[in-house]
C-alpha atoms as a PDB file:
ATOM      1  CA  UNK A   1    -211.968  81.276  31.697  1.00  0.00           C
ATOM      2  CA  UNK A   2    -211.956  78.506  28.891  1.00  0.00           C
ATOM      3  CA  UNK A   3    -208.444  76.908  30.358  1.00  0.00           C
ATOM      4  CA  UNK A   4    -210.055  76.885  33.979  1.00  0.00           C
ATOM      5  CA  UNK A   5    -213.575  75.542  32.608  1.00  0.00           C
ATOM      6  CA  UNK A   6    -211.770  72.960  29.862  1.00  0.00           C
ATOM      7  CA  UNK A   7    -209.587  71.607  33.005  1.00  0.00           C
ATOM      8  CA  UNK A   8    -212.278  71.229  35.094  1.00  0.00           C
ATOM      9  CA  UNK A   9    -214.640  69.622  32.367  1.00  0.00           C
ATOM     10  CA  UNK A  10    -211.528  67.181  31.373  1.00  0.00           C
ATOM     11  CA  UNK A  11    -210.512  66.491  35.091  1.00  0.00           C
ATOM     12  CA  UNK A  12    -214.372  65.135  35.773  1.00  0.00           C
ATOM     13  CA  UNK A  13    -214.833  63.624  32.520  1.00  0.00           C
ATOM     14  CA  UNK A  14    -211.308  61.679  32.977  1.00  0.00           C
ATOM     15  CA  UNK A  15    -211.885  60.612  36.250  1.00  0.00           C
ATOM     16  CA  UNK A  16    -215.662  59.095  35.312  1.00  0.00           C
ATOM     17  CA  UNK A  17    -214.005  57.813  32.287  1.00  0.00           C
ATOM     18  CA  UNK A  18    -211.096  55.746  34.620  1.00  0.00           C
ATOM     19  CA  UNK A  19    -214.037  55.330  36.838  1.00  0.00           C
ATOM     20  CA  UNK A  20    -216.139  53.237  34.875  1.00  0.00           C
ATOM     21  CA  UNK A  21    -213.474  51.199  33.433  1.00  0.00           C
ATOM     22  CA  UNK A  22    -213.162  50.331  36.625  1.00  0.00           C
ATOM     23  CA  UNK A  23    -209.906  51.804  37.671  1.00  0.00           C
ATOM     24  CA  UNK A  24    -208.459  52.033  40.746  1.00  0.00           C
ATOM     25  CA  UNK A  25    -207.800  55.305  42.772  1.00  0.00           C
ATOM     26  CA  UNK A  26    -204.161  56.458  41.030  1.00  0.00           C
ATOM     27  CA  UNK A  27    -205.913  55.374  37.856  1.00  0.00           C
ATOM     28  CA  UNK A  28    -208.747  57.594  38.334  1.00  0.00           C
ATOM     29  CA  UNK A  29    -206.220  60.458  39.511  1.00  0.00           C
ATOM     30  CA  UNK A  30    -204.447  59.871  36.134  1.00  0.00           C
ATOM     31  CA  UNK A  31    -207.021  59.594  33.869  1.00  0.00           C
ATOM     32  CA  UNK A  32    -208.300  62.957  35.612  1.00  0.00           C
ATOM     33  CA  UNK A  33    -204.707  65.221  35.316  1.00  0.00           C
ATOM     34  CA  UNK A  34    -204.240  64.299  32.018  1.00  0.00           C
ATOM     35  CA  UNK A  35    -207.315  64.751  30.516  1.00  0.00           C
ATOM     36  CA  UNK A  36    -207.892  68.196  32.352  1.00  0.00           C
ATOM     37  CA  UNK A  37    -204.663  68.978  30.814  1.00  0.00           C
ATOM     38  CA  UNK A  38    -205.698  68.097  27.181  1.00  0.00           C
ATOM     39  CA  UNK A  39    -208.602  69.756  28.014  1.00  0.00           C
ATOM     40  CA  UNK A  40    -206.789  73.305  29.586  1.00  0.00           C
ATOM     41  CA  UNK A  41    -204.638  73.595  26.599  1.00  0.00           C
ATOM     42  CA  UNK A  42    -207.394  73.319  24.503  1.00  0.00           C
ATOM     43  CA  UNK A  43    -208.882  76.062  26.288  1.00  0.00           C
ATOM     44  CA  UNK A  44    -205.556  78.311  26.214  1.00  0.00           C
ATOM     45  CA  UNK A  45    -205.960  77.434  22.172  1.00  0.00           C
ATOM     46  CA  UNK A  46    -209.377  78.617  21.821  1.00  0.00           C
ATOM     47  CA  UNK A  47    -208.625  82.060  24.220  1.00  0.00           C
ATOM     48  CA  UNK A  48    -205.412  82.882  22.142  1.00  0.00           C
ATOM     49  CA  UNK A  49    -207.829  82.401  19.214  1.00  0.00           C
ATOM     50  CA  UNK A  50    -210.764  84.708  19.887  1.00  0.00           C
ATOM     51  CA  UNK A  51    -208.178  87.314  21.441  1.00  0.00           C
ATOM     52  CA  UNK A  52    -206.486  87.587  18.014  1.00  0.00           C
ATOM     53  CA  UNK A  53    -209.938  87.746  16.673  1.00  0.00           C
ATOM     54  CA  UNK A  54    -210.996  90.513  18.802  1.00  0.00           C
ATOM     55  CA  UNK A  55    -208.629  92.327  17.968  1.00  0.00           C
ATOM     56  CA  UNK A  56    -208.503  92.701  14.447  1.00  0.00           C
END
């Protein structure tokens, strides 16, 4: 759930990000994969994390 979610939240906050800068469309598309990739392995860092937790 937190890689889907931090993709999403990275993909929309990229994409307003190249937005306002005032990018143009591949720009925006950039700005948006990359950041909702930053954002989905943060995500698969914080469910490896609690699973180990969990676990203990």
């Amino acid at each position: 759930m937190f890689v889907i979610g931090g993709f999403l939240l990275g993909a929309i906050g990229g994409g307003l990000r190249a937005r306002a800068r005032g990018g143009k469309l591949a720009d925006i598309l950039q700005y948006a994969f990359v950041h909702g990739l930053i954002f989905a392995l943060m995500g698969l860092f914080v469910t490896i994390y609690l699973d180990r937790m969990l676990r203990a």
